[in-house]
C-alpha atoms as a PDB file:
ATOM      1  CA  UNK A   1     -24.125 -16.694 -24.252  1.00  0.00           C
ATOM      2  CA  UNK A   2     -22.507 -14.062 -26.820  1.00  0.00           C
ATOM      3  CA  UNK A   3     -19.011 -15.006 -28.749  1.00  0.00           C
ATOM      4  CA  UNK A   4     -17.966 -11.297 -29.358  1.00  0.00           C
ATOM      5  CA  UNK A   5     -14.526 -10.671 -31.370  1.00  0.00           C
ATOM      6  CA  UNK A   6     -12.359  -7.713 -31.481  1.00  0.00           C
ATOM      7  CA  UNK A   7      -9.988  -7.283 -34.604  1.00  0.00           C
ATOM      8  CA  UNK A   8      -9.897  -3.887 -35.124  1.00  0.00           C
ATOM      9  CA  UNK A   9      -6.825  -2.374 -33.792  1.00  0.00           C
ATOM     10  CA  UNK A  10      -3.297  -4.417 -33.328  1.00  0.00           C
ATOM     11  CA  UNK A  11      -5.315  -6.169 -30.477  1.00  0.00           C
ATOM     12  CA  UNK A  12      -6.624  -9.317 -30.648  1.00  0.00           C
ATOM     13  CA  UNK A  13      -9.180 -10.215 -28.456  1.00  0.00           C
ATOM     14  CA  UNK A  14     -11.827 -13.005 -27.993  1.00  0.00           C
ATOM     15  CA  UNK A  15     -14.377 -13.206 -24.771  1.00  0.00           C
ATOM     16  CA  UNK A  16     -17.444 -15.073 -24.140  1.00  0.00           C
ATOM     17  CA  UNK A  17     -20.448 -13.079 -22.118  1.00  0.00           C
ATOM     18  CA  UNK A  18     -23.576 -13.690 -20.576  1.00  0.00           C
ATOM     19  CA  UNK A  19     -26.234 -11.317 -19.349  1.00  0.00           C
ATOM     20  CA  UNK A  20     -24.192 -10.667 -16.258  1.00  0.00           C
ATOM     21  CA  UNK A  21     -20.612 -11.340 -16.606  1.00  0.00           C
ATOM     22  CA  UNK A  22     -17.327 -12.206 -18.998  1.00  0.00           C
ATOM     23  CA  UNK A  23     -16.879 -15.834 -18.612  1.00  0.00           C
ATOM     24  CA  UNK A  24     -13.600 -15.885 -20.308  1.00  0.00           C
ATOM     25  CA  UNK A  25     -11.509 -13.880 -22.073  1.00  0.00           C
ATOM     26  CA  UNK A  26      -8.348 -14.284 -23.947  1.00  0.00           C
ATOM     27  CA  UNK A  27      -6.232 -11.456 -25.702  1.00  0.00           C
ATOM     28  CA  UNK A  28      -2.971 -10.537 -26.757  1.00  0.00           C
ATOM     29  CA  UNK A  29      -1.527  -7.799 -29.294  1.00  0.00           C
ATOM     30  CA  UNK A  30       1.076  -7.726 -31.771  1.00  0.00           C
ATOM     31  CA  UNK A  31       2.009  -8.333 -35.785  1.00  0.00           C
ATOM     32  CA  UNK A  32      -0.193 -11.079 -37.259  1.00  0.00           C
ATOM     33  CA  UNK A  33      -1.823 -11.772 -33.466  1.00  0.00           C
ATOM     34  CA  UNK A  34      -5.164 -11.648 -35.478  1.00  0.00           C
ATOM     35  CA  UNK A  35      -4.185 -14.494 -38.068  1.00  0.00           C
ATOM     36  CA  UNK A  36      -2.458 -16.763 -35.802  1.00  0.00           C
ATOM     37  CA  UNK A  37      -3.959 -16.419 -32.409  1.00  0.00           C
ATOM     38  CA  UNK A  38      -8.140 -15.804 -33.184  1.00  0.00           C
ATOM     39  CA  UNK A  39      -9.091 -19.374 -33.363  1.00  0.00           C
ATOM     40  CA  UNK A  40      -6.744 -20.866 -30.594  1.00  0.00           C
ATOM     41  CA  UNK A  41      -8.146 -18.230 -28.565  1.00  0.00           C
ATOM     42  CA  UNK A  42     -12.126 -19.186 -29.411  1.00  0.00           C
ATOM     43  CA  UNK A  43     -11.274 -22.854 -28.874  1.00  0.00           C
ATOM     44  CA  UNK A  44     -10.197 -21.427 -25.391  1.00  0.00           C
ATOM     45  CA  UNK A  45     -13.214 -19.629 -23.841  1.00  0.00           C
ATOM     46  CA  UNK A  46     -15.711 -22.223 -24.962  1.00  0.00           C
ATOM     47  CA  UNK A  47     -13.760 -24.662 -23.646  1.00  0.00           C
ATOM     48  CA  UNK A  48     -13.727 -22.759 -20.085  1.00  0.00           C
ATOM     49  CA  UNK A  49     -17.625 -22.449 -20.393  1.00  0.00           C
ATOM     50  CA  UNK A  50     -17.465 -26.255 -21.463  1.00  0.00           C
ATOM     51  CA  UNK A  51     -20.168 -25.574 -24.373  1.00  0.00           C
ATOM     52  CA  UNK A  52     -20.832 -26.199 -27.606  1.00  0.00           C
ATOM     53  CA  UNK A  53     -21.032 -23.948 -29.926  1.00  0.00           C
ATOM     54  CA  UNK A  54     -24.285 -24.771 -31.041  1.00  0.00           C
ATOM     55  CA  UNK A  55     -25.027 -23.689 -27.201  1.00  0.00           C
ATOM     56  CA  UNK A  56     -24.460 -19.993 -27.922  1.00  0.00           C
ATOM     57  CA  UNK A  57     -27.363 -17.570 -28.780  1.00  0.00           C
ATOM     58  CA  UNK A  58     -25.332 -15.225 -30.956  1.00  0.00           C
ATOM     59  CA  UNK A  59     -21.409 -14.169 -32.115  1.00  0.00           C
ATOM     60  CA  UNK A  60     -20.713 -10.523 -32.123  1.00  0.00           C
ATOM     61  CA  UNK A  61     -17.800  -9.112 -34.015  1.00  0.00           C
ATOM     62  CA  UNK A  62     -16.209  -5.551 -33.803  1.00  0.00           C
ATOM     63  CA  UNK A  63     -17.500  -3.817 -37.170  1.00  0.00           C
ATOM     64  CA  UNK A  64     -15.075  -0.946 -37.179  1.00  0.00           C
ATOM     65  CA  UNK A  65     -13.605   1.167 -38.271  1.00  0.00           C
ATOM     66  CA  UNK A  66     -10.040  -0.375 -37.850  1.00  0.00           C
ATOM     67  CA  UNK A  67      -7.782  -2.021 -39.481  1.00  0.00           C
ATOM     68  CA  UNK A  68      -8.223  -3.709 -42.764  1.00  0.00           C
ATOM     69  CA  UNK A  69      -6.829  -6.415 -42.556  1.00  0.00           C
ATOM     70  CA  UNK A  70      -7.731  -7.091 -38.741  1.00  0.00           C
ATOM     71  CA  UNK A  71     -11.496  -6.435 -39.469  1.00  0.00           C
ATOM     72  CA  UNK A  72     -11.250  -9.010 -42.669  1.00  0.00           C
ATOM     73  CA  UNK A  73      -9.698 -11.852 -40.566  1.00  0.00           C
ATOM     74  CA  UNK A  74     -12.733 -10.878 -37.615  1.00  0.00           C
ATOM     75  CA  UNK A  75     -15.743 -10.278 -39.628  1.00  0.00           C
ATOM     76  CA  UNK A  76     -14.919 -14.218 -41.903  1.00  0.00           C
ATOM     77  CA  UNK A  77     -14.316 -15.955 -38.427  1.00  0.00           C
ATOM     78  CA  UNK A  78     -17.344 -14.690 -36.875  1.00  0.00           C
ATOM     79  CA  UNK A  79     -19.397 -15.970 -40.197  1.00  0.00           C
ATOM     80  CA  UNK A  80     -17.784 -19.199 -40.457  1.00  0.00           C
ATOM     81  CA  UNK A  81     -19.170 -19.913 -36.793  1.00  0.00           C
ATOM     82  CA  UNK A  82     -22.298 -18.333 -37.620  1.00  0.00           C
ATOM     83  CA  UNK A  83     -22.480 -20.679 -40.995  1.00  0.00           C
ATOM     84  CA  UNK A  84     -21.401 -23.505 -39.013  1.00  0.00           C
ATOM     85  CA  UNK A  85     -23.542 -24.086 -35.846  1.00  0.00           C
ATOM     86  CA  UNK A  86     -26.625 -22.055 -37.615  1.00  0.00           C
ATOM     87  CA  UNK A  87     -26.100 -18.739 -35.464  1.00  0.00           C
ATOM     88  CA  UNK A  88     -26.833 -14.993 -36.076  1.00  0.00           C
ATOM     89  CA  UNK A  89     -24.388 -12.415 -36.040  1.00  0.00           C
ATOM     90  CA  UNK A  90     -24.393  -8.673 -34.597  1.00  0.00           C
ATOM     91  CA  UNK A  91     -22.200  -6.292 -35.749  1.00  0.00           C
ATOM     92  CA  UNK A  92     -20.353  -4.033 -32.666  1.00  0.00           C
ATOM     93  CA  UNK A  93     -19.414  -0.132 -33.584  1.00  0.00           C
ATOM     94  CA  UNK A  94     -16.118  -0.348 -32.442  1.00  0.00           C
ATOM     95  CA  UNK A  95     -15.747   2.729 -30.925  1.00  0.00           C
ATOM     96  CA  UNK A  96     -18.446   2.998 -28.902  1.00  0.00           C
ATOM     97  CA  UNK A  97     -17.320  -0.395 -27.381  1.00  0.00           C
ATOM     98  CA  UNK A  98     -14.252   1.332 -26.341  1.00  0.00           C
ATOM     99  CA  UNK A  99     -16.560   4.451 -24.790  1.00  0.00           C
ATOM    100  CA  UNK A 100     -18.655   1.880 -22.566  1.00  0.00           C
ATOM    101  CA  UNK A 101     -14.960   0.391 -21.961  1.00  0.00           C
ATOM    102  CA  UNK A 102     -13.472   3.379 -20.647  1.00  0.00           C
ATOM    103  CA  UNK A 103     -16.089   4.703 -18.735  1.00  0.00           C
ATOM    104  CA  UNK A 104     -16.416   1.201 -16.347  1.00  0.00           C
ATOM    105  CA  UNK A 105     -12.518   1.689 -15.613  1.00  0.00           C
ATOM    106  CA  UNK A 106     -12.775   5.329 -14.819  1.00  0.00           C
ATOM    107  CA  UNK A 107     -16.073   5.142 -13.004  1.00  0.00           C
ATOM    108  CA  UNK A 108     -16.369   8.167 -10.790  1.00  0.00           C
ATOM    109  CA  UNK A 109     -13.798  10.102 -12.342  1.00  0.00           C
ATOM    110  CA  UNK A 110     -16.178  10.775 -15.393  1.00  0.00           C
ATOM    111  CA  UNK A 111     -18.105  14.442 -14.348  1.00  0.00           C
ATOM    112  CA  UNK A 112     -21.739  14.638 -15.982  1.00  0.00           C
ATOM    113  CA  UNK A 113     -20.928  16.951 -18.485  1.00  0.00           C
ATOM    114  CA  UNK A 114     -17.158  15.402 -19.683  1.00  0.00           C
ATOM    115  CA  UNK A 115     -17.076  13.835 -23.156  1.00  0.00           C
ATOM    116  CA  UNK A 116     -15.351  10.493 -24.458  1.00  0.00           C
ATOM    117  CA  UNK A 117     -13.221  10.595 -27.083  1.00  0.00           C
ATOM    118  CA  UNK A 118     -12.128   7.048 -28.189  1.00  0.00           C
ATOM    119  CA  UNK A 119      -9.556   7.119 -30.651  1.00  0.00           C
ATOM    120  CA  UNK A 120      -7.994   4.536 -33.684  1.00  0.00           C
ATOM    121  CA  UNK A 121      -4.969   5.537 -34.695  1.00  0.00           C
ATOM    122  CA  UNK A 122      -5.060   6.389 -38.738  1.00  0.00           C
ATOM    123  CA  UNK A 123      -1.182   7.027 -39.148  1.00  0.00           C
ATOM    124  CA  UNK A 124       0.047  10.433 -38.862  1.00  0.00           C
ATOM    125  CA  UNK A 125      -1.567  12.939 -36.836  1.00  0.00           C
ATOM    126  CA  UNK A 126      -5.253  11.319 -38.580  1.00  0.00           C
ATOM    127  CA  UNK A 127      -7.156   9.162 -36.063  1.00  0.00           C
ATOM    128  CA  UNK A 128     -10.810   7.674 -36.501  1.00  0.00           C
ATOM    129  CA  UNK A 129     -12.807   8.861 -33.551  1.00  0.00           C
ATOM    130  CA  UNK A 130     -16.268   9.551 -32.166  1.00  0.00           C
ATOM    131  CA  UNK A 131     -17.759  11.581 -29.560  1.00  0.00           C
ATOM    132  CA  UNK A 132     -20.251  10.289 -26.537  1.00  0.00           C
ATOM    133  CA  UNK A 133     -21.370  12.008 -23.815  1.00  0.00           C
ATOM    134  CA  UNK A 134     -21.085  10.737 -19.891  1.00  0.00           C
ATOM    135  CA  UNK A 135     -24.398   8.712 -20.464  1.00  0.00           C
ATOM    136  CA  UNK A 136     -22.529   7.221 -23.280  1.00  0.00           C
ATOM    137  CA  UNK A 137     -24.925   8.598 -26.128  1.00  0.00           C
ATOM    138  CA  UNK A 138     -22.865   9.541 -29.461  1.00  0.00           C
ATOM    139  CA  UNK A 139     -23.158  12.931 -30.086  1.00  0.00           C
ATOM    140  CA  UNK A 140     -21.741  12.637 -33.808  1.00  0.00           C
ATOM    141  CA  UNK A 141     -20.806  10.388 -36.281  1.00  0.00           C
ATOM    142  CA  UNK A 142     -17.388   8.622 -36.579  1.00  0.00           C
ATOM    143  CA  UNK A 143     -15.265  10.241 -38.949  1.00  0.00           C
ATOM    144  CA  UNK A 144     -11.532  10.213 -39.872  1.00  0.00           C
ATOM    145  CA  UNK A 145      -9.803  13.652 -38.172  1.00  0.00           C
ATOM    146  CA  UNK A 146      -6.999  15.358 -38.631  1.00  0.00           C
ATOM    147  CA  UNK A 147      -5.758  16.317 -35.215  1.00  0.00           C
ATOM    148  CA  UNK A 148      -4.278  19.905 -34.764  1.00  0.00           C
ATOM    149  CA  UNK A 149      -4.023  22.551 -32.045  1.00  0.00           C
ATOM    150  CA  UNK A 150      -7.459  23.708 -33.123  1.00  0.00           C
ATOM    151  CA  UNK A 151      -9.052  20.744 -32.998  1.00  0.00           C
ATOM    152  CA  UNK A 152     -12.077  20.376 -30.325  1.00  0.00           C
ATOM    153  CA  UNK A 153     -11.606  23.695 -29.497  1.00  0.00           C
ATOM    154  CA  UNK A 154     -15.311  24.805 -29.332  1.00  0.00           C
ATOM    155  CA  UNK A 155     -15.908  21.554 -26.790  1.00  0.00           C
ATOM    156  CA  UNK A 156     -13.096  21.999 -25.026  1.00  0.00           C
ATOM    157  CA  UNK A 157     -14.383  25.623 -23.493  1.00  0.00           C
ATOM    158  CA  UNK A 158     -17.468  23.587 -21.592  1.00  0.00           C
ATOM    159  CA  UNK A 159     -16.589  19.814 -21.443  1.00  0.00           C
ATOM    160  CA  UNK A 160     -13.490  18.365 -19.652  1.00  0.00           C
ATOM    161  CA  UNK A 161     -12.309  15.610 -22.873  1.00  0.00           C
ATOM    162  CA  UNK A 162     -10.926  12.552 -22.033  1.00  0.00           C
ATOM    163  CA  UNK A 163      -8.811  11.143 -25.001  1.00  0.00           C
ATOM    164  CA  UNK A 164      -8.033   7.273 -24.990  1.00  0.00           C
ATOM    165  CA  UNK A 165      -7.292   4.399 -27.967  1.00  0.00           C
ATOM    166  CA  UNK A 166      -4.458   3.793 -29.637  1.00  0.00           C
ATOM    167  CA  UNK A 167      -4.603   7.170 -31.491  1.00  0.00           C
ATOM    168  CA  UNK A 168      -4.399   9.342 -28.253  1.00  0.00           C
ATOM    169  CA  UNK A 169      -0.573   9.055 -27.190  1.00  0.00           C
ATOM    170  CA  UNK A 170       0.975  10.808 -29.701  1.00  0.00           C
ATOM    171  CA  UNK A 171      -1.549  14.096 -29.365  1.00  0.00           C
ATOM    172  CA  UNK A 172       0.203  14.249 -26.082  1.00  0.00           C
ATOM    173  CA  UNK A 173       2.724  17.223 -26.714  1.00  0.00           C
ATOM    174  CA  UNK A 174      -0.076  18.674 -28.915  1.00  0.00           C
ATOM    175  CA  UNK A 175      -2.238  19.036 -26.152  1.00  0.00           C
ATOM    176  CA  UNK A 176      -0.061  18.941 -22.559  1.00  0.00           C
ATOM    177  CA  UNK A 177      -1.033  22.926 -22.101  1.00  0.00           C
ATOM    178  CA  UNK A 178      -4.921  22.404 -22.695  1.00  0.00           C
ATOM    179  CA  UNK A 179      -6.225  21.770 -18.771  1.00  0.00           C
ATOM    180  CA  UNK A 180      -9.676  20.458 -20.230  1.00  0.00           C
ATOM    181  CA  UNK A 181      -7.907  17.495 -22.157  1.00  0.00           C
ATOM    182  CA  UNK A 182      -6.807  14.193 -20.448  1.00  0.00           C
ATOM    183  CA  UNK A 183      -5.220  11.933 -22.810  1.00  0.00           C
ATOM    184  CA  UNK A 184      -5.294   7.984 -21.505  1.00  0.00           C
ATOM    185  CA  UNK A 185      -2.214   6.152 -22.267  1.00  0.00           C
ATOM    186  CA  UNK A 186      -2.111   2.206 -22.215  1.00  0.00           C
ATOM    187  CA  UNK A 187      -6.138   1.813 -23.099  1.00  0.00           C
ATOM    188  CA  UNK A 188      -6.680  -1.153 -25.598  1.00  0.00           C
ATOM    189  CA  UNK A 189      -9.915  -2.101 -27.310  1.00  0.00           C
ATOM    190  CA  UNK A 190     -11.039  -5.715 -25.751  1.00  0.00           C
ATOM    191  CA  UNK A 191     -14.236  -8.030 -26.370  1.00  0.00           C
ATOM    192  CA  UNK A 192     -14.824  -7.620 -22.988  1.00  0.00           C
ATOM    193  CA  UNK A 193     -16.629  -3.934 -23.458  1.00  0.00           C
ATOM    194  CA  UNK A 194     -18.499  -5.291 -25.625  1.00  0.00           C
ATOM    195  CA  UNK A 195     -20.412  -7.088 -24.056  1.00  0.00           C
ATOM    196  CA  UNK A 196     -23.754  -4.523 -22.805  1.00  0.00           C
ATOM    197  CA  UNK A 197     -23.907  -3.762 -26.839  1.00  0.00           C
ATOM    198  CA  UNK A 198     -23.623  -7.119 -27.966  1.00  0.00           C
ATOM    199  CA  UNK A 199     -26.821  -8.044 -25.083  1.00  0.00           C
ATOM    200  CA  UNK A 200     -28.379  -4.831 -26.359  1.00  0.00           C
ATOM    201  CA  UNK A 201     -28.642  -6.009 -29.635  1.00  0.00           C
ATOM    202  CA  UNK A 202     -28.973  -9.696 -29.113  1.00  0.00           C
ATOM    203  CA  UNK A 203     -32.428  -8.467 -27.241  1.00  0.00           C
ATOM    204  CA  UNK A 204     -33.304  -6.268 -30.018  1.00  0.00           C
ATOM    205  CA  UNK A 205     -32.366  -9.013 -32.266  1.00  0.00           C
ATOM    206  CA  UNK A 206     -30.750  -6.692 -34.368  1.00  0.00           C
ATOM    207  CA  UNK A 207     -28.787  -9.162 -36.538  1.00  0.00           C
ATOM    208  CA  UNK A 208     -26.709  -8.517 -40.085  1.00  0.00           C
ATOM    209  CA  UNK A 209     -26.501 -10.672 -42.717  1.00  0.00           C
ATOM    210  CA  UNK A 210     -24.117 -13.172 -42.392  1.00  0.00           C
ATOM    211  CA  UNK A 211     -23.774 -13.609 -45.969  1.00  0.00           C
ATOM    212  CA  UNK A 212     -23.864 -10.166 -47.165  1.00  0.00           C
ATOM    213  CA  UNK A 213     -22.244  -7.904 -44.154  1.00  0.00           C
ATOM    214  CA  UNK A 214     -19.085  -5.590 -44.695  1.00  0.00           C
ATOM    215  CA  UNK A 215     -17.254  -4.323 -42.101  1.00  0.00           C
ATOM    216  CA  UNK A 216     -16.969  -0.507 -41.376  1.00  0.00           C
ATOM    217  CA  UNK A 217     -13.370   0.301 -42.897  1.00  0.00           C
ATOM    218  CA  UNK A 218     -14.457   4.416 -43.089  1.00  0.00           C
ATOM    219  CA  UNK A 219     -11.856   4.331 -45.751  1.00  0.00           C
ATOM    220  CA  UNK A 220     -10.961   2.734 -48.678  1.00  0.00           C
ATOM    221  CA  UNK A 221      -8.550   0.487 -48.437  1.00  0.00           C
ATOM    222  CA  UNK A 222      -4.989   0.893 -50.295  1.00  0.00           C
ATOM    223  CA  UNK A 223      -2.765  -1.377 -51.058  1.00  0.00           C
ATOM    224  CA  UNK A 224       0.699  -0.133 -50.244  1.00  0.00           C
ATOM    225  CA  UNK A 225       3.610  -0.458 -53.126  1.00  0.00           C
ATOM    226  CA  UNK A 226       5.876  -3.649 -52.761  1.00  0.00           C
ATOM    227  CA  UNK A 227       9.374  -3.207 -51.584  1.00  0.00           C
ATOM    228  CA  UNK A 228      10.377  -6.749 -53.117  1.00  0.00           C
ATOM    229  CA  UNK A 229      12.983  -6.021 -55.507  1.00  0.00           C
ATOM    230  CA  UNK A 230      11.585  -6.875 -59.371  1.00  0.00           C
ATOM    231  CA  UNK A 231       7.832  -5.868 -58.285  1.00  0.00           C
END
């Protein structure tokens, strides 16, 4: 039994897998969901599995990249429980939870030599994004990109590119004359995908430190200027 959390993006998402299945999942999306919904929504799931926490073999968390603030509130709950019922944690590349997402829900539809794009949205036309190939192996590493007309044009001559994440919508117009790009509207990151990662590494026992782990913010974060009138 794996806790896994996703706090990366504007969703918030909690599920609870086993080595077959999600049990239980809750989610939901929106300004502060993180803050005020995570812990309702672990007390939730365990309490459709009717376990104890002390019952679970591991707690995954989404490591990033993301959102600060949503991969702050993610990474402390995730220790707390670790600290608490004497647990390890595994850290989830968040990304590559969303490529094993998207290829279950477009099954077929994925040709052997397409590519996976998922996509964070980094405000403006600058999304964090990796590449994986149809077998799901990443064929570079993440990086913050600034998307233009030119971008992914030496892949886009051989692979069909399927764009998805909540960076993808707004390349839309950018990209609507390019035949060898489909851009995915509506796809959200959930806990759910990662679950074959989170067995992965719970068989591997590749843990990380509960005490010492960061997540994977990409960037530094920077605090924005107060609006507040006298600040």
């Amino acid at each position: 039994m794996i806790l896994c959390l996703e706090t990366a993006t504007p969703v918030c998402s909690v599920a609870l897998n086993d080595g077959c299945c999600t049990i239980a999942v809750r989610e939901t999306e929106g300004q502060n969901a993180h803050s005020e919904k995570i812990t309702n929504f672990i007390r939730e799931v365990m309490e459709v599995a009717k376990i104890d926490y002390r019952q679970l073999d591991a707690v995954a968390v989404s490591k990033g990249p993301g959102s600060y603030t949503g991969l702050r509130i993610g990474v402390s709950t995730a220790k707390g429980i670790c600290y608490a019922a004497d647990l390890p944690l595994m850290a989830i590349d968040t990304l590559e939870a969303m490529a094993y997402g998207m290829k279950a829900k477009l099954g077929s539809q994925i040709a052997e030599n397409d590519l996976l794009i998922p996509m964070i949205d980094a405000r403006r036309m600058e999304v964090y994004a990796a590449i994986f190939d149809a077998n799901l192996n990443k064929i570079n590493d993440t990086a913050a990109l600034v998307i233009d007309e030119n971008s992914f044009e030496d892949l886009r001559q051989d692979h069909h590119l399927w764009l998805f994440g909540d960076g993808a919508p707004k390349l839309s117009k950018l990209f609507e004359n390019q035949p060898n790009i489909s851009i995915i509207d509506g796809f959200k990151p959930s806990a759910a995908f990662m679950r074959p990662l989170a067995e992965k590494a719970l068989k591997a026992q590749e843990f990380v430190d509960v005490a010492y782990f960061e997540p994977f913010y990409l960037k530094d974060f920077i605090a924005g200027k107060p609006h507040v009138k006298g600040l």
